[in-house]
Protein backbone atom coordinates (compact mmCIF):
# COMPACT_ATOMS: atom_id res chain seq x y z
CA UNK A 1 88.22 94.00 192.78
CA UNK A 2 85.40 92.66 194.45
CA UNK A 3 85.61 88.58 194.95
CA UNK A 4 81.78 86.88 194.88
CA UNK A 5 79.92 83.86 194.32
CA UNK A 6 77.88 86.58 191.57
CA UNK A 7 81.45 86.69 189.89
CA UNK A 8 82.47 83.38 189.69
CA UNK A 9 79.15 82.57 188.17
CA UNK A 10 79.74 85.64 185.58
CA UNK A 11 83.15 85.05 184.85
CA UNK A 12 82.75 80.93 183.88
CA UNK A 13 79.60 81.50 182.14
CA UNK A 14 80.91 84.07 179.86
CA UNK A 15 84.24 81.82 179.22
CA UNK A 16 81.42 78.64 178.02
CA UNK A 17 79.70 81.17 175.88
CA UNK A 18 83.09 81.99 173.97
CA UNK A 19 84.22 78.92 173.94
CA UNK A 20 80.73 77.29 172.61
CA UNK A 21 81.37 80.39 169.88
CA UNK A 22 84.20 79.14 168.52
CA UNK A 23 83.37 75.89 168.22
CA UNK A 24 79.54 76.47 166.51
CA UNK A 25 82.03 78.85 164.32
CA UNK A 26 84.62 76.13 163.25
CA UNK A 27 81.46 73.57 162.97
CA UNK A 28 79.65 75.79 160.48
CA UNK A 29 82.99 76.24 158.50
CA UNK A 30 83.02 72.70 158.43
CA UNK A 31 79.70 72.24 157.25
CA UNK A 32 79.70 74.78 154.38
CA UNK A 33 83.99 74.17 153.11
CA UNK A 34 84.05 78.02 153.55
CA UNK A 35 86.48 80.07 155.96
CA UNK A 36 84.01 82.86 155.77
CA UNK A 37 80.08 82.03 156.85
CA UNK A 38 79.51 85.50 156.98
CA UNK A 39 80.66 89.05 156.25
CA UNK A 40 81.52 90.14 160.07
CA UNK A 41 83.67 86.41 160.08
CA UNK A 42 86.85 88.93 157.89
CA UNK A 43 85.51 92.09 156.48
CA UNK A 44 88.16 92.51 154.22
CA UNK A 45 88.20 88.94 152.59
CA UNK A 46 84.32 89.15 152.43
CA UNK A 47 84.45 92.23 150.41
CA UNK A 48 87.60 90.80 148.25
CA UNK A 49 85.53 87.69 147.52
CA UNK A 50 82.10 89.93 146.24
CA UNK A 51 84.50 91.95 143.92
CA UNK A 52 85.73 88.34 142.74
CA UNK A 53 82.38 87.28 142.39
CA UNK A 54 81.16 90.34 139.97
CA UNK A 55 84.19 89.71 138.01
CA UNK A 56 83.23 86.27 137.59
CA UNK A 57 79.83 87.32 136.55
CA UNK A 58 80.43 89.27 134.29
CA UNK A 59 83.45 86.67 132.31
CA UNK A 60 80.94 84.35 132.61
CA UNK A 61 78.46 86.60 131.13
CA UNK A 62 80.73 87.20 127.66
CA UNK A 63 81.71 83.23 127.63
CA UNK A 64 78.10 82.85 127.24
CA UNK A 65 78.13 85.34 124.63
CA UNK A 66 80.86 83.37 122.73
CA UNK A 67 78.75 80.53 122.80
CA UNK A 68 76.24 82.24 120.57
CA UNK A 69 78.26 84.08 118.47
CA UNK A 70 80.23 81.06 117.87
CA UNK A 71 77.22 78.96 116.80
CA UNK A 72 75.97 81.41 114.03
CA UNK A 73 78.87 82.39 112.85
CA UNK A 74 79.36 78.46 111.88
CA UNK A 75 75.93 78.49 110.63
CA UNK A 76 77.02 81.34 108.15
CA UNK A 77 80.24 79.52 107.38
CA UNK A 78 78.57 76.27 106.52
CA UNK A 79 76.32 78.34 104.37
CA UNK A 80 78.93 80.38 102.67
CA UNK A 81 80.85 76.98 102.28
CA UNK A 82 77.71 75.11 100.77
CA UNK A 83 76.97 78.10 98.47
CA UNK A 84 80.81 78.07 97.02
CA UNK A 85 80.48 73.97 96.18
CA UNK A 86 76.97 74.66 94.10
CA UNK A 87 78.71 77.47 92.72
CA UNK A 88 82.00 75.44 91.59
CA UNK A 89 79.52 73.27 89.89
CA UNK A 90 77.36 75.80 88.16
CA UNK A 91 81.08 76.79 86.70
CA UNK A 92 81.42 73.53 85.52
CA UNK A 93 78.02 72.79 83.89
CA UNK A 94 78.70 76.55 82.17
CA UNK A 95 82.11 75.60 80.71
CA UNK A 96 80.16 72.38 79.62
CA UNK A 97 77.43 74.30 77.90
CA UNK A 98 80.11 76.49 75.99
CA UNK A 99 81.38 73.46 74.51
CA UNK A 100 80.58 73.63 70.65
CA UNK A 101 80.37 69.47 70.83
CA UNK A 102 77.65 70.03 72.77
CA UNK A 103 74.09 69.69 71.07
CA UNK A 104 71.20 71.46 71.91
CA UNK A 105 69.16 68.91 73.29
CA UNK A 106 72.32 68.61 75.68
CA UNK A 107 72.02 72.37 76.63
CA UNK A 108 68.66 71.82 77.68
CA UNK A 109 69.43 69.30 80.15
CA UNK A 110 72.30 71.16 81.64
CA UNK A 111 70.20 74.38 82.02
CA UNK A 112 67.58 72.38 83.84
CA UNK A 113 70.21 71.16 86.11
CA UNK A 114 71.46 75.13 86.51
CA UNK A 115 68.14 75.86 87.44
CA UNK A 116 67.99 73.75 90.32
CA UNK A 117 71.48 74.37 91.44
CA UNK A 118 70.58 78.13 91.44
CA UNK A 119 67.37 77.43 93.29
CA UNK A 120 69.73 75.80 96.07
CA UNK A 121 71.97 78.92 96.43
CA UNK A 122 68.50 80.82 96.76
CA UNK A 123 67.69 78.59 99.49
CA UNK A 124 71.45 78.67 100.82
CA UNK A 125 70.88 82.32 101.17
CA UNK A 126 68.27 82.36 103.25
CA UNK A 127 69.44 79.97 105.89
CA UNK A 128 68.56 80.84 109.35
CA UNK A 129 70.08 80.14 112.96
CA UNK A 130 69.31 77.97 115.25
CA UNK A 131 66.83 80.64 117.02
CA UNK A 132 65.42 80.97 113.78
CA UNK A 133 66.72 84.16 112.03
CA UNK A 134 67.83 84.75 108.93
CA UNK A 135 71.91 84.79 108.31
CA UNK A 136 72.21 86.99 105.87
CA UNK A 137 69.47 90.06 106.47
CA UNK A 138 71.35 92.45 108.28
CA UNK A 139 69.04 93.81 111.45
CA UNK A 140 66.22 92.44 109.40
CA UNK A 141 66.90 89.33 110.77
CA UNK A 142 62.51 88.48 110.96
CA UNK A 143 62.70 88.01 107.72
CA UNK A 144 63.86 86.36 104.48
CA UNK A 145 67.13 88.19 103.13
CA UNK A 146 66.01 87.28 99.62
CA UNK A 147 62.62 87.01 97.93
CA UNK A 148 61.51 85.97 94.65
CA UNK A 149 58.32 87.15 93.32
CA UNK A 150 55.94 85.72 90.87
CA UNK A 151 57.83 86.01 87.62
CA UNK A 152 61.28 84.60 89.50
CA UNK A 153 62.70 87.56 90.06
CA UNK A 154 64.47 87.63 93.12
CA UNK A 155 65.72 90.61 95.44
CA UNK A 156 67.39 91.42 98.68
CA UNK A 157 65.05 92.53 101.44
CA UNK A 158 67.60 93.05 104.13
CA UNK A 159 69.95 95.70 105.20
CA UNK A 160 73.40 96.89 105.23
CA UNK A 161 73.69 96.50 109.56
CA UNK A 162 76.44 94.92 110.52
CA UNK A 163 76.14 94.34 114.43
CA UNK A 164 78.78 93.37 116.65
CA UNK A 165 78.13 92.42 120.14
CA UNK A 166 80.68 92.41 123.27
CA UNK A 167 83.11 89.70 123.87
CA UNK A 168 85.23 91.41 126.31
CA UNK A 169 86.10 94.54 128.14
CA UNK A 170 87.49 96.19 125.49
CA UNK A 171 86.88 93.29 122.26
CA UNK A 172 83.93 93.23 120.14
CA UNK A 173 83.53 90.99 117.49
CA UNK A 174 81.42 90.97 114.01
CA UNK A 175 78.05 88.77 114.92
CA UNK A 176 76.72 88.92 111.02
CA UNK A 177 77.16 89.64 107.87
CA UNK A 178 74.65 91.50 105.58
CA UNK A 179 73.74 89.78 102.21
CA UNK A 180 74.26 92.18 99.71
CA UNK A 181 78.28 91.92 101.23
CA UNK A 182 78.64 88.44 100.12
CA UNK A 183 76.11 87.74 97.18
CA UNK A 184 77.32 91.17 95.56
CA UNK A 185 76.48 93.05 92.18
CA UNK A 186 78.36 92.33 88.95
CA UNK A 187 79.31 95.44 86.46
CA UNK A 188 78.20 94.41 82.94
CA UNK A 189 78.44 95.90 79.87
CA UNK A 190 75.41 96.48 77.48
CA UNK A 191 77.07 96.70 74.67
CA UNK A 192 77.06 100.28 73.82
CA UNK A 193 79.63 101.10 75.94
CA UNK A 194 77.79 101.14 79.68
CA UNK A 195 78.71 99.71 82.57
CA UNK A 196 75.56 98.58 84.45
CA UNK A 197 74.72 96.44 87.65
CA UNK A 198 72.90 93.58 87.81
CA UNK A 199 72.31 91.37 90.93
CA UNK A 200 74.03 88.35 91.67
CA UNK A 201 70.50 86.18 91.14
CA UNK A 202 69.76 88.02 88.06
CA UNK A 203 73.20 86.94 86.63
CA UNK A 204 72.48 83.18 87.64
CA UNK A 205 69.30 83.45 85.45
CA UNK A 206 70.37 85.05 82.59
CA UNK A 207 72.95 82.40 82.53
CA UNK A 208 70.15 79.77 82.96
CA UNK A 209 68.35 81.46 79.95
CA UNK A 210 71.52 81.33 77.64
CA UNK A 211 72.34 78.15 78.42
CA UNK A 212 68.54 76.75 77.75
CA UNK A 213 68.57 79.35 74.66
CA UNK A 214 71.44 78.17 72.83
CA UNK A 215 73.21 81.81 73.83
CA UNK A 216 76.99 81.82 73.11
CA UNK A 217 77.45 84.77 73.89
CA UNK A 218 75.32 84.95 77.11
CA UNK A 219 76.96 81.84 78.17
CA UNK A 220 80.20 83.08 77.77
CA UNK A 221 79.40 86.62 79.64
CA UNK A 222 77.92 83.99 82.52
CA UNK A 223 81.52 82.23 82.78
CA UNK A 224 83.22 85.22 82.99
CA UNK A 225 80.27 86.58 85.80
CA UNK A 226 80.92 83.52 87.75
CA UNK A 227 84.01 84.07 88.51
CA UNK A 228 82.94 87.81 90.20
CA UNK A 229 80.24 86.26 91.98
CA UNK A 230 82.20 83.17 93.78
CA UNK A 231 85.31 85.93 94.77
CA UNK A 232 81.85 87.67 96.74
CA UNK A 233 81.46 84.16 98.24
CA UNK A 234 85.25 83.74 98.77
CA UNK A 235 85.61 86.93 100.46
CA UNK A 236 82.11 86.54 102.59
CA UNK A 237 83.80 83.03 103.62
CA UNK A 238 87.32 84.74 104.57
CA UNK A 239 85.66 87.31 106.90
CA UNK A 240 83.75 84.93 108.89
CA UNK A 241 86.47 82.28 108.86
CA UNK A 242 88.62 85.62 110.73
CA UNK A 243 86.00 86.27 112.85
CA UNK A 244 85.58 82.57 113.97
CA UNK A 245 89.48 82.97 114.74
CA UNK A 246 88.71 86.01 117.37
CA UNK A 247 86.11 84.05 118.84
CA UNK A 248 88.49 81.03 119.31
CA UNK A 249 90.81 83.32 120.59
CA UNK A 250 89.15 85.19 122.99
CA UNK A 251 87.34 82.08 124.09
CA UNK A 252 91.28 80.64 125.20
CA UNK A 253 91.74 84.03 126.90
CA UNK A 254 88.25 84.35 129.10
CA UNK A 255 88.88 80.50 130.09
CA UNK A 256 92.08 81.43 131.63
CA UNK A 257 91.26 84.69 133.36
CA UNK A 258 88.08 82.79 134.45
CA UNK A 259 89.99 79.96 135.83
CA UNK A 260 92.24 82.58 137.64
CA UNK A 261 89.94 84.04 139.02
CA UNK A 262 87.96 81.12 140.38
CA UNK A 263 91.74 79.79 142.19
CA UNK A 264 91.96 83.38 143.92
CA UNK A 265 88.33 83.21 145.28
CA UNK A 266 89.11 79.62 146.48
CA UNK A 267 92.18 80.66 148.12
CA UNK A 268 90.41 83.30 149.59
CA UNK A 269 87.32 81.60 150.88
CA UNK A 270 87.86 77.77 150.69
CA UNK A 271 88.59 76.23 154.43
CA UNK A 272 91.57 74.73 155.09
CA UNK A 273 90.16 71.62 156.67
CA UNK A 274 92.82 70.08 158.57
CA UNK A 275 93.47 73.11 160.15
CA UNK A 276 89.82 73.42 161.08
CA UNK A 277 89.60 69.94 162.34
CA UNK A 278 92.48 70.52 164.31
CA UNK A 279 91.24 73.79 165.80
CA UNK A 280 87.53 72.04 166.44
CA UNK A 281 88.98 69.14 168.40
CA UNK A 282 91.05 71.97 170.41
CA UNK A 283 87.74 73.79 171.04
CA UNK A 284 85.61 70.59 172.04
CA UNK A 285 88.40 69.96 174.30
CA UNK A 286 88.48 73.62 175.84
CA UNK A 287 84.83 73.53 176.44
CA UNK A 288 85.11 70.33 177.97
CA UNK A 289 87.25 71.72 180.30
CA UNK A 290 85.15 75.06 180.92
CA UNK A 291 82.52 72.59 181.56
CA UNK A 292 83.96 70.89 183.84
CA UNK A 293 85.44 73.93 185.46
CA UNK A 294 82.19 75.40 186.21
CA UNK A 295 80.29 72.28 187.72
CA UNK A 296 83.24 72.70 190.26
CA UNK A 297 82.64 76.15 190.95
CA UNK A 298 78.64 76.02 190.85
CA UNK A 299 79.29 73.51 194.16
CA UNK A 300 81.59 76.52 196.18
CA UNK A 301 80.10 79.13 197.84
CA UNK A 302 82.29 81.83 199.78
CA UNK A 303 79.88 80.90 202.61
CA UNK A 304 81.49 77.81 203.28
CA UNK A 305 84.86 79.91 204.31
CA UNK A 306 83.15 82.17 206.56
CA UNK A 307 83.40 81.86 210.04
């Protein structure tokens, strides 16, 4: 090996260049809180934290779905819960009008009142979300679930769709509930030995019209009706009361595998700063040295041994 003033020059300047490395390395850890600034820093950690990061993504990604579903199914629960009260008290106001003591005048009154508490279940039926689509419509969400036409009567204009949307990577949960599921059909008889259907609004009116007509009979069929029509409301109220549950559930379940996840990134990337204060203050001092080192050796020149 060859000894020169060309290698001295080489060998110190490539030591200062390493050295300044190092520490513009632990400085930029410093600055960011990360161990790794960039891929080539580890390879294998910087590929480990990516895979973390996708995972994260897409957790994240059904939380925020949770959010949503969450929110309208308590819109239809509220609803479903609102409708059961008015329908508790159109029960009550019947079993008042089949009271005998009752005069007709009386009746009248009370079937007035019916008619506005059936006008609120009307109106409880078509609720909407918060982005502004109706609960109970199925995938017809654009529009009303239930519309009355000009001589009152009123009819379902959704669909049977029940959509579900993803909550996890292998859980899906209900997001509505179609309206003909919860404000269901009652089987009457005519009278001559049929069984027919008639809709759940139809039997609120012909109750209505008993009541106001003095009826017995078609207040008494009404009583009996009610009691079909609030077990659709029960049920409705039971199925999104267990699909609130999953929600709650699953919500417990993504918060911990998000918060796992989140701790293994950070012990993967997060900088350990006392060890990288430690290891900055060792490469200020090593540079100093270098420094030092080669303003010494600049000043000598093989020359000066020569004879």
């Amino acid at each position: 090996m060859k000894i020169s003033t060309s290698l001295f020059f080489d060998r110190s300047t490539q030591q200062l260049s390493n050295v300044q490395s190092n520490l513009s390395q632990t400085q930029e850890q410093l600055s960011t809180g990360k161990q790794i600034v960039k891929p080539s820093d580890a390879p294998n950690k910087a590929a480990l934290v990516t895979r973390l990061e996708s995972e994260l993504s897409r957790q994240t990604s059904y939380q925020d779905t949770l959010k949503s579903v969450n929110v309208r199914l308590t819109a239809e629960e509220t609803a479903l819960k609102n409708t059961s009260d008015v329908m508790y008290r159109i029960k009550e106001l019947a079993t008042q009008a089949a009271n005998d003591t009752l005069s007709d005048q009386d009746r009248k009154g009370v079937a007035i009142e019916l008619k506005t508490l059936r006008d609120q279940v009307l109106s409880l039926a078509n609720s909407r979300d918060s982005n502004g689509n109706y609960l109970f419509a199925g995938s017809k969400a654009s529009q009303p679930a239930f519309s009355q036409d000009a001589k009152g009567h009123v009819s379902y204009q959704g669909d049977q769709a029940r959509m579900q949307v993803n909550i996890g990577d292998s859980r899906r949960v209900n997001l509505n509930m179609p309206g003909s599921d919860v404000y269901n059909r009652v089987v009457r008889d005519d009278g001559k030995g049929n069984k027919t259907g008639v809709d759940f609004f139809q039997s609120l009116d012909d109750l209505v019209n008993a009541v106001q007509s003095v009826d017995q009979v078609g207040i008494q069929r009404g009583l009996s009706e009610i009691d079909t029509l609030q077990n659709g409301i029960s049920e409705g109220l039971g199925k999104v009361g267990a699909d609130l549950s999953v929600v709650d559930l699953q919500t417990n379940v993504l918060d911990q595998v998000v918060l796992n996840l989140k701790s293994t990134r950070s012990d993967v990337e997060d900088l350990d700063y006392t060890a990288a204060i430690t290891k900055m203050n060792k490469d200020q001092l090593a540079l100093q040295a270098a420094q030092s080192s080669f303003a010494k050796i600049s000043q000598l020149s093989l020359f000066t041994y020569l004879n």
